[in-house]
Protein backbone atom coordinates (compact mmCIF):
# COMPACT_ATOMS: atom_id res chain seq x y z
CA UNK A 1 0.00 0.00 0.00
CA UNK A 2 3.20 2.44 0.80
CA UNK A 3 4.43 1.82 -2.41
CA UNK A 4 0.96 2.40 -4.24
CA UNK A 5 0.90 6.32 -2.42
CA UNK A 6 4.26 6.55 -3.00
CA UNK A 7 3.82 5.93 -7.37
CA UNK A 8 1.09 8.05 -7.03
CA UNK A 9 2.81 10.93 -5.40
CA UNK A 10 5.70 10.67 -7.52
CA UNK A 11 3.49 10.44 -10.88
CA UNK A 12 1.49 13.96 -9.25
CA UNK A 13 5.15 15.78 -8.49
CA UNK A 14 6.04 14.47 -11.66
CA UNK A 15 3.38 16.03 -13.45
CA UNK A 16 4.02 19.30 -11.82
CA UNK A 17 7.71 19.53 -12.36
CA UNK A 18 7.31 18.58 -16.14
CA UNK A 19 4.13 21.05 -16.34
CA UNK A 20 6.82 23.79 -15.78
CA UNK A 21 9.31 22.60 -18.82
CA UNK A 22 6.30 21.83 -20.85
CA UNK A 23 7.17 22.49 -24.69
CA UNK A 24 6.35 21.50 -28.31
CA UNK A 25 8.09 18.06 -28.96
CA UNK A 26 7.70 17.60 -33.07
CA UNK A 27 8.12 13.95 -34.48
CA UNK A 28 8.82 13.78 -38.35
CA UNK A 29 8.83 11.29 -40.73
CA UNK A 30 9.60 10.52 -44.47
CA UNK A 31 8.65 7.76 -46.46
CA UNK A 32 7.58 6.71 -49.82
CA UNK A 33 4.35 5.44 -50.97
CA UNK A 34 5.52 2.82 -52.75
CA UNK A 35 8.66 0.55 -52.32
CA UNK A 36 9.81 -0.01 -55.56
CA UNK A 37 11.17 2.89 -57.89
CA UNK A 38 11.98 2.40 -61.43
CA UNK A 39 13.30 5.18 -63.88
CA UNK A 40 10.84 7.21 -65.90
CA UNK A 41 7.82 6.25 -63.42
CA UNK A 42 6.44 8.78 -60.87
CA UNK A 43 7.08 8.23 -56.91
CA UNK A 44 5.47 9.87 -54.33
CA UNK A 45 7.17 10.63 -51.01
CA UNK A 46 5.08 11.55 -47.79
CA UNK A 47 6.72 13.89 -45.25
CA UNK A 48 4.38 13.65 -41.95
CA UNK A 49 4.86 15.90 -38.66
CA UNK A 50 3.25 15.75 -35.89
CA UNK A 51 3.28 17.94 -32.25
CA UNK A 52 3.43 15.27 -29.14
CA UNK A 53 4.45 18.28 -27.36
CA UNK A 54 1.84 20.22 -24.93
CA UNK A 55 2.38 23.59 -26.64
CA UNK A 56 1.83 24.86 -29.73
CA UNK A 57 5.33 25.27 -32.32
CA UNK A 58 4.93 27.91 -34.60
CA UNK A 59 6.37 29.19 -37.43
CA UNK A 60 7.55 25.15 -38.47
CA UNK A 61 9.35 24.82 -41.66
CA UNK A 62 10.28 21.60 -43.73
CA UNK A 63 13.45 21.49 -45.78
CA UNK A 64 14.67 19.12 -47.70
CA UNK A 65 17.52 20.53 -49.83
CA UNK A 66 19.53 17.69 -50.40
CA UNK A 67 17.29 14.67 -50.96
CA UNK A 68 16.48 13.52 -54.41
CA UNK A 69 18.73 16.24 -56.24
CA UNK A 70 18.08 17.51 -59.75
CA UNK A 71 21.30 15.33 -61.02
CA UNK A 72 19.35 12.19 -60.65
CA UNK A 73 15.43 13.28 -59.78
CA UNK A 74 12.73 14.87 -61.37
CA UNK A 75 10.23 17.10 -59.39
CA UNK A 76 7.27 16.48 -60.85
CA UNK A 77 4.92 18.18 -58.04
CA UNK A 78 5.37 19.16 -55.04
CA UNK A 79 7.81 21.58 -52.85
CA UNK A 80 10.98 20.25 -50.88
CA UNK A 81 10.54 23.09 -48.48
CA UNK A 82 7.18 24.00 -46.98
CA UNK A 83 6.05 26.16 -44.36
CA UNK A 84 3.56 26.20 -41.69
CA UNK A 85 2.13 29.39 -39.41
CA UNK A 86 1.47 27.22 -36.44
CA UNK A 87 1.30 23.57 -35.20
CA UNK A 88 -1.23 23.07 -31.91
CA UNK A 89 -0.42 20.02 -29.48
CA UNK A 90 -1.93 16.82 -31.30
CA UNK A 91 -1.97 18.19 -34.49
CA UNK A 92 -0.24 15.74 -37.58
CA UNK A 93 0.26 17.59 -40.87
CA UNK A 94 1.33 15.71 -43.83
CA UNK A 95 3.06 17.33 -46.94
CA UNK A 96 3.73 15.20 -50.61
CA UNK A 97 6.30 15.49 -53.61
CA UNK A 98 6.16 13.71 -56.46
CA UNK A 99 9.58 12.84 -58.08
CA UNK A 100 10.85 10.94 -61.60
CA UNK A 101 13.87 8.90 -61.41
CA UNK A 102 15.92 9.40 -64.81
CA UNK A 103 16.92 7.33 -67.07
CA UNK A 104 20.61 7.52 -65.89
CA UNK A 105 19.48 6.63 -61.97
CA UNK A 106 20.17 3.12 -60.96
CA UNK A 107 21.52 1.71 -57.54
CA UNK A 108 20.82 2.99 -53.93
CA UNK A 109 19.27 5.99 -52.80
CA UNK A 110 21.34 7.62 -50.44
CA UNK A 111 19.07 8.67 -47.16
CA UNK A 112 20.12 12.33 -46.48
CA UNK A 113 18.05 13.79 -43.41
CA UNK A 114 15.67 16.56 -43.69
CA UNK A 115 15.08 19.10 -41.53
CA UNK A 116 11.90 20.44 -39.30
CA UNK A 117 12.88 23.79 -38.19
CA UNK A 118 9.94 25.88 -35.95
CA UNK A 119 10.23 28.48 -33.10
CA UNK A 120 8.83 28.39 -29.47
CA UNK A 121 9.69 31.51 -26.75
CA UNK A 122 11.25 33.14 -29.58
CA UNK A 123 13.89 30.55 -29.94
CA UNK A 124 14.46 28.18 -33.23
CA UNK A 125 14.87 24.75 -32.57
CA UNK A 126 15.36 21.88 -35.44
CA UNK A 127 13.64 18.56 -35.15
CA UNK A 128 15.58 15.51 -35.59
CA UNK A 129 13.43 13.53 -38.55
CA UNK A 130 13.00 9.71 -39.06
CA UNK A 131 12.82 8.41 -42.34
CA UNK A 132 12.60 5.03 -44.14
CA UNK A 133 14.76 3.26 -46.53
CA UNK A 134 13.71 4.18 -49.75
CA UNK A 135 15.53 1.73 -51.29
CA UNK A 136 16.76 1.11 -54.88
CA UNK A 137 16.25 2.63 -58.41
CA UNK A 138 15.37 -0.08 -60.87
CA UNK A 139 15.49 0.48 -64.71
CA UNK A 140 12.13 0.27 -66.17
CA UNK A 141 14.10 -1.99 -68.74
CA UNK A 142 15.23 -4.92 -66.36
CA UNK A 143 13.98 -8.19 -66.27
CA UNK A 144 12.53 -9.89 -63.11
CA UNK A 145 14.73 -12.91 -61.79
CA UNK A 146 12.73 -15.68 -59.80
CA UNK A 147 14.85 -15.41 -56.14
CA UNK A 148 11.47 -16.74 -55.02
CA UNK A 149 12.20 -20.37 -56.28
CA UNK A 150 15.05 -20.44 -54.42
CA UNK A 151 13.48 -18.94 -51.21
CA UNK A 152 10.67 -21.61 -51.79
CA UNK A 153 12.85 -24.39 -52.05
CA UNK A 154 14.88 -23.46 -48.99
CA UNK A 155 11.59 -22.61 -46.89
CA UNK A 156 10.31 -26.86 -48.26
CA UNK A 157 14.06 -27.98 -46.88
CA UNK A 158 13.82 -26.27 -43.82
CA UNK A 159 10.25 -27.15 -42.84
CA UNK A 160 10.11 -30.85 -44.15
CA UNK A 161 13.10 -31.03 -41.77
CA UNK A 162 11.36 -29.38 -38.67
CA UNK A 163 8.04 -31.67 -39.80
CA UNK A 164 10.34 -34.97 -39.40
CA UNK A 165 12.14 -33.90 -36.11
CA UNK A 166 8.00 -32.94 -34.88
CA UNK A 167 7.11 -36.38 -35.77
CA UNK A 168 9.74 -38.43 -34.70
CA UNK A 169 9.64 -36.36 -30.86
CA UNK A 170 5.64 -37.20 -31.27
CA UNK A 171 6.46 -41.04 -31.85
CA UNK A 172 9.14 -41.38 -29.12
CA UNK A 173 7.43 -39.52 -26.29
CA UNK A 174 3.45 -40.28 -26.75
């Protein structure tokens, strides 16, 4: 019972003390639509923010300079950079670009961070973003190899060999 009053009172003095540093806390996030990019074809990549914070961050600001450069991407529609007067706590806002791989793109895309800039007490801060692997370029010309025969045949091996050691445990113990 001690220790039941004693969580409690810690959760309420916790709740005070973190009342007083109370702030915006913004979580961003990049990620593409679909998986699979292949030269010529359009690919849409989501950029979603959202305030977890208990105050509101205004003035936030999306850049993203550096990802999917003119050398190698298209943009179709869209802004890299985008701008927004105010974010309340709880509030998600999501913001789309729409880039063409050319021709010349093949391999890895290289995962350069963005940045979430927005101001509270007349300070700036920058958010530290998440993003997922994109992944790879594919030319629109290449041919699919079957890699799932080989996965299949493995995945037979491996269970007809966990179905045998099953049955011969079943025969020897029941």
């Amino acid at each position: 019972m001690k220790f039941l009053l004693l969580l409690i009172f810690s959760a309420v003095a916790w709740g005070v003390i973190d009342d007083k540093n109370a702030s915006p806390f913004l979580l961003a996030h990049r990620t593409s639509v679909s998986k699979k990019m292949k030269a010529g074809e359009d690919h849409v990549i989501r950029y979603f923010i959202s305030n977890q914070g208990e105050k509101t961050a205004h003035n936030v600001v999306l850049k993203d300079s550096y990802s999917f450069v003119d050398e190698k991407f298209n943009l179709v529609n869209g802004s890299r950079d985008a701008k927004w007067g105010k974010l309340e706590p709880g509030m998600n806002v999501t913001h789309d670009i729409v880039v063409r791989p050319n021709e010349n793109t093949k391999g890895p895309i290289d995962n350069v961070p963005f940045e979430v800039q927005y101001t509270y007490n007349g300070k700036t801060h920058i958010c530290l973003p998440s993003f997922d692997n994109i992944g790879f370029v594919e030319r629109a010309s290449r041919s699919v190899k079957p890699y799932w025969i080989v996965f299949g045949v493995s995945n037979v091996i491996i269970f007809g060999i966990l179905k045998r050691i099953h049955y011969s445990l079943t025969v020897r113990y029941c």
